[in-house]
C-alpha atoms as a PDB file:
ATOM      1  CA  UNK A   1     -13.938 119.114 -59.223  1.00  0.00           C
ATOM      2  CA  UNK A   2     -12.847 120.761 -62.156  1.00  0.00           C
ATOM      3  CA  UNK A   3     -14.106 118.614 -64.818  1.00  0.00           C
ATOM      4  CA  UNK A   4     -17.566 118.499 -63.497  1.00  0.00           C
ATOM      5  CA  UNK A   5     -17.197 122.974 -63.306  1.00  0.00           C
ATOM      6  CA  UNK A   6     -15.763 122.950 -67.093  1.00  0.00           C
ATOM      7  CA  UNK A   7     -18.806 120.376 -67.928  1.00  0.00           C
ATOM      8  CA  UNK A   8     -21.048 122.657 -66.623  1.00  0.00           C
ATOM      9  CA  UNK A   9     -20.687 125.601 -67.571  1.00  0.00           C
ATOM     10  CA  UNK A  10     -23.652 127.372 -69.813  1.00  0.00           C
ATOM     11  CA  UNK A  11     -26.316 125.003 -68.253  1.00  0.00           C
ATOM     12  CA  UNK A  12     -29.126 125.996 -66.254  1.00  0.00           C
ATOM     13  CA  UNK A  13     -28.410 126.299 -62.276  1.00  0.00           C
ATOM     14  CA  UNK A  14     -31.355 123.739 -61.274  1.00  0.00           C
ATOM     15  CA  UNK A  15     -29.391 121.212 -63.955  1.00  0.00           C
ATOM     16  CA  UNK A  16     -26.191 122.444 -62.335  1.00  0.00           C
ATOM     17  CA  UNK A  17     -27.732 121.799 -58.692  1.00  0.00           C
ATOM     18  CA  UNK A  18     -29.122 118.357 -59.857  1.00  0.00           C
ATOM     19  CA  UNK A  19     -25.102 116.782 -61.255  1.00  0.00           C
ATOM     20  CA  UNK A  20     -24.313 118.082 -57.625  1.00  0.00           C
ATOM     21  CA  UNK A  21     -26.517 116.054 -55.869  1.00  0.00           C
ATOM     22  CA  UNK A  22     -27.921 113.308 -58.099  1.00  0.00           C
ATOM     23  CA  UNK A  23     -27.589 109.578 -58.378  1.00  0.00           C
ATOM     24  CA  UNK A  24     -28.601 107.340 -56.298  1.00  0.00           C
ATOM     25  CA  UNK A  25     -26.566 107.264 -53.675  1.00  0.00           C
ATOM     26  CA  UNK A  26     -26.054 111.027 -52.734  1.00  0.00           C
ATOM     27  CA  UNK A  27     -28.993 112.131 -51.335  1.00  0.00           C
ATOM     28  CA  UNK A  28     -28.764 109.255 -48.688  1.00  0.00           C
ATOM     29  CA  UNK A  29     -26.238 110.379 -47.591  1.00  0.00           C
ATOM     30  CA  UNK A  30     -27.000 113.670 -47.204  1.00  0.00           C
ATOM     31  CA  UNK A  31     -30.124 112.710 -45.659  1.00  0.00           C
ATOM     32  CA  UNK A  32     -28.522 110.408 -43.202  1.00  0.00           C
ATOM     33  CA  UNK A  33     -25.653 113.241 -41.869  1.00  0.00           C
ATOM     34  CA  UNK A  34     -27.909 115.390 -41.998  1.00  0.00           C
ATOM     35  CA  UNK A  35     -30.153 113.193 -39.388  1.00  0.00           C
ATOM     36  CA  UNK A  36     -26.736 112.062 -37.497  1.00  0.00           C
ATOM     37  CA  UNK A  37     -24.958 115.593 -37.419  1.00  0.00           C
ATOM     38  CA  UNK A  38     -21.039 113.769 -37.519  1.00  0.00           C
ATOM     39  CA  UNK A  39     -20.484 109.696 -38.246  1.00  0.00           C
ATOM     40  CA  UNK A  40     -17.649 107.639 -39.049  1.00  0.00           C
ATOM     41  CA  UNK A  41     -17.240 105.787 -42.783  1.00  0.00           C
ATOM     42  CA  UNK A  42     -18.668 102.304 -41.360  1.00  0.00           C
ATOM     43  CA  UNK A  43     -21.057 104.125 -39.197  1.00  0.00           C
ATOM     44  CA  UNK A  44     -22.915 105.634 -42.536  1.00  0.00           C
ATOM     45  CA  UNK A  45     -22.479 102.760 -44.594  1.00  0.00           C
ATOM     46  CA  UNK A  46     -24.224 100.715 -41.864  1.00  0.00           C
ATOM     47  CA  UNK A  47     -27.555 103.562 -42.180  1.00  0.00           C
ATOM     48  CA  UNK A  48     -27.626 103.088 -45.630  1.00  0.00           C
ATOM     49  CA  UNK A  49     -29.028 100.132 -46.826  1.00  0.00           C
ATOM     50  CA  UNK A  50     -27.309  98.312 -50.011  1.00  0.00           C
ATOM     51  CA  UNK A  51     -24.641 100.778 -50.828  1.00  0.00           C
ATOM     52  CA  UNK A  52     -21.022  99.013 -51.529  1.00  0.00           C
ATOM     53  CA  UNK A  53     -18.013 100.239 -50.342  1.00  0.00           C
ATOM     54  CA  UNK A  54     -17.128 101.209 -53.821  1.00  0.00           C
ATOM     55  CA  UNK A  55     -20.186 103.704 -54.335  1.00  0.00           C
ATOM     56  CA  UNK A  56     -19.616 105.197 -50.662  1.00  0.00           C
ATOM     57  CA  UNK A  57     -16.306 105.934 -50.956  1.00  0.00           C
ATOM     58  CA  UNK A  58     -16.585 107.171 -54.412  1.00  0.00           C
ATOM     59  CA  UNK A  59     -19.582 109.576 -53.484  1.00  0.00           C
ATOM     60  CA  UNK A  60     -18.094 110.763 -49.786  1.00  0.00           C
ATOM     61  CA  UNK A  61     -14.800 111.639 -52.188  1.00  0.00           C
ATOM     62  CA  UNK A  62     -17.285 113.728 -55.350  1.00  0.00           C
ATOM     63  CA  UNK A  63     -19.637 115.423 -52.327  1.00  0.00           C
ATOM     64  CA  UNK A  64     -16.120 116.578 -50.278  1.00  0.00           C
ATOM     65  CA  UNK A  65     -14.956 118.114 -54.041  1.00  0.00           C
ATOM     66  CA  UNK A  66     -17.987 119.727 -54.396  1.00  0.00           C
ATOM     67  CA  UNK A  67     -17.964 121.371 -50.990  1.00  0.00           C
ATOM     68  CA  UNK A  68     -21.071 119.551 -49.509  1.00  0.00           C
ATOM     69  CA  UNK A  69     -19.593 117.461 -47.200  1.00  0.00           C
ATOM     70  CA  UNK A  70     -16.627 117.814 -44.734  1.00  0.00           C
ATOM     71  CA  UNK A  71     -14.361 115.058 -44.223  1.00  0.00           C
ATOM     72  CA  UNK A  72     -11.958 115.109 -41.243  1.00  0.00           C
ATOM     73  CA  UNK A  73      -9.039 112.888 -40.009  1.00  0.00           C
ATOM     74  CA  UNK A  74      -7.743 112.300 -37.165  1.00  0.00           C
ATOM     75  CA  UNK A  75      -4.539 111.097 -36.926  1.00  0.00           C
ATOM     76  CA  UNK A  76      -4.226 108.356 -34.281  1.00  0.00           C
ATOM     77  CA  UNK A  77      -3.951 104.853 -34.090  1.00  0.00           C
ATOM     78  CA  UNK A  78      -6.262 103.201 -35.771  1.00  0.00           C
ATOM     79  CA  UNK A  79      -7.184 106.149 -37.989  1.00  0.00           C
ATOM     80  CA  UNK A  80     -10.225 107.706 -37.592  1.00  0.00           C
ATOM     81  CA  UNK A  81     -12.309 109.678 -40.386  1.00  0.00           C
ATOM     82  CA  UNK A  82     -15.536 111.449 -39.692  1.00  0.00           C
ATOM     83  CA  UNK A  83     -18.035 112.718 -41.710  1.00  0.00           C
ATOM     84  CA  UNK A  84     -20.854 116.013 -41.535  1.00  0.00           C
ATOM     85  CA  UNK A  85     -22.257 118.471 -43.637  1.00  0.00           C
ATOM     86  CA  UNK A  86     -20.887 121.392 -44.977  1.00  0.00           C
ATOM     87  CA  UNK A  87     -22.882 124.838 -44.490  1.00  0.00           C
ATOM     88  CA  UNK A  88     -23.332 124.533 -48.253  1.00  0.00           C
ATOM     89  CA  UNK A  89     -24.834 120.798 -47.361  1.00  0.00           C
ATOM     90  CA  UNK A  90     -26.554 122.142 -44.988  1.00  0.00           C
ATOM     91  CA  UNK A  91     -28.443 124.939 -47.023  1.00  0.00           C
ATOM     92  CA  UNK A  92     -29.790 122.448 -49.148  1.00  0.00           C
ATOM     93  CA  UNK A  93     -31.709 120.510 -46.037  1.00  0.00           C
ATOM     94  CA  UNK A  94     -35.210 122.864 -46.887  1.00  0.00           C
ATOM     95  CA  UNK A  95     -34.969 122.168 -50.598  1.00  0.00           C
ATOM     96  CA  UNK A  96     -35.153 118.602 -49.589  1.00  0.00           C
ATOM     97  CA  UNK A  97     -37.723 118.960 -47.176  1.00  0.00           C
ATOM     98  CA  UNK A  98     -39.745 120.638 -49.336  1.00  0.00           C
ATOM     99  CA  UNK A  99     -39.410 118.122 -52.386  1.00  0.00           C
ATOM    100  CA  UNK A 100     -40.125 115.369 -49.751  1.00  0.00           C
ATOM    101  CA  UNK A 101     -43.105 117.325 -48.862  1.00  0.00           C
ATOM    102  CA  UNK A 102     -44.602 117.800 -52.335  1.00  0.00           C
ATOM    103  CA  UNK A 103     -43.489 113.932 -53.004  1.00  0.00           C
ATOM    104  CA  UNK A 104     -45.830 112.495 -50.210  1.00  0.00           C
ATOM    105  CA  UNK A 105     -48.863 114.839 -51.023  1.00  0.00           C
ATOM    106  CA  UNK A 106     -48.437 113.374 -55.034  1.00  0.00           C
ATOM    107  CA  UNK A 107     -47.877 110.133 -53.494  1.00  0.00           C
ATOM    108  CA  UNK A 108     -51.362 110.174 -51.501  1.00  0.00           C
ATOM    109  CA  UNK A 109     -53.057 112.018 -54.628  1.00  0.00           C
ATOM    110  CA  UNK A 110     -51.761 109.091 -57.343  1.00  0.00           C
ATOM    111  CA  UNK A 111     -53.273 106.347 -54.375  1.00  0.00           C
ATOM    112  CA  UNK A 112     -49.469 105.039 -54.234  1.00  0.00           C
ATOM    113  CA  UNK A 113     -49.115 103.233 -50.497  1.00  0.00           C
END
């Protein structure tokens, strides 16, 4: 997206990285195609739990501008539209791991359950 390029440029690239992939919403779904390789729109919104239509359609359409997603259609009747990672999306899996990592060990060490 060009705005969100234009907004950003001067900043840091971990601040950069963060706008690409923060909110609440976005690294669910990452996680989740990440888990499930390819799934349809009602497929995903079915593995994650309390988004809206609204915030999954609004965050499939941001991830596709920003390259980390792929979205493809097929056209035949009804219309089908699946959803995977992009090898950008995909490079970003061990920085994930690795956070989720470091947040269980300071989980334990605070005595969270």
């Amino acid at each position: 997206m060009k705005d969100k390029d234009n907004e950003n440029k001067g900043i840091c690239p971990l601040t950069y990285a963060l706008d690409l992939i923060g909110g609440k919403w976005r690294l669910p779904i990452i996680w989740t195609l990440s888990q499930n390789q390819t799934l349809r729109y009602n497929e995903l919104k079915r593995k994650i739990d309390g988004i809206t239509n609204m915030m999954l359609s609004q965050c499939l359409k941001e991830m596709e501008a920003y390259g980390l997603i792929n979205r493809k259609q097929f056209m035949e009747i009804p219309p089908r539209v699946e959803y995977s990672l992009t090898q950008e999306g995909k490079d970003l899996l061990p920085a994930l791991i690795s956070l989720a990592k470091w947040g269980k060990h300071m989980k334990n060490r605070n005595g969270q359950q």
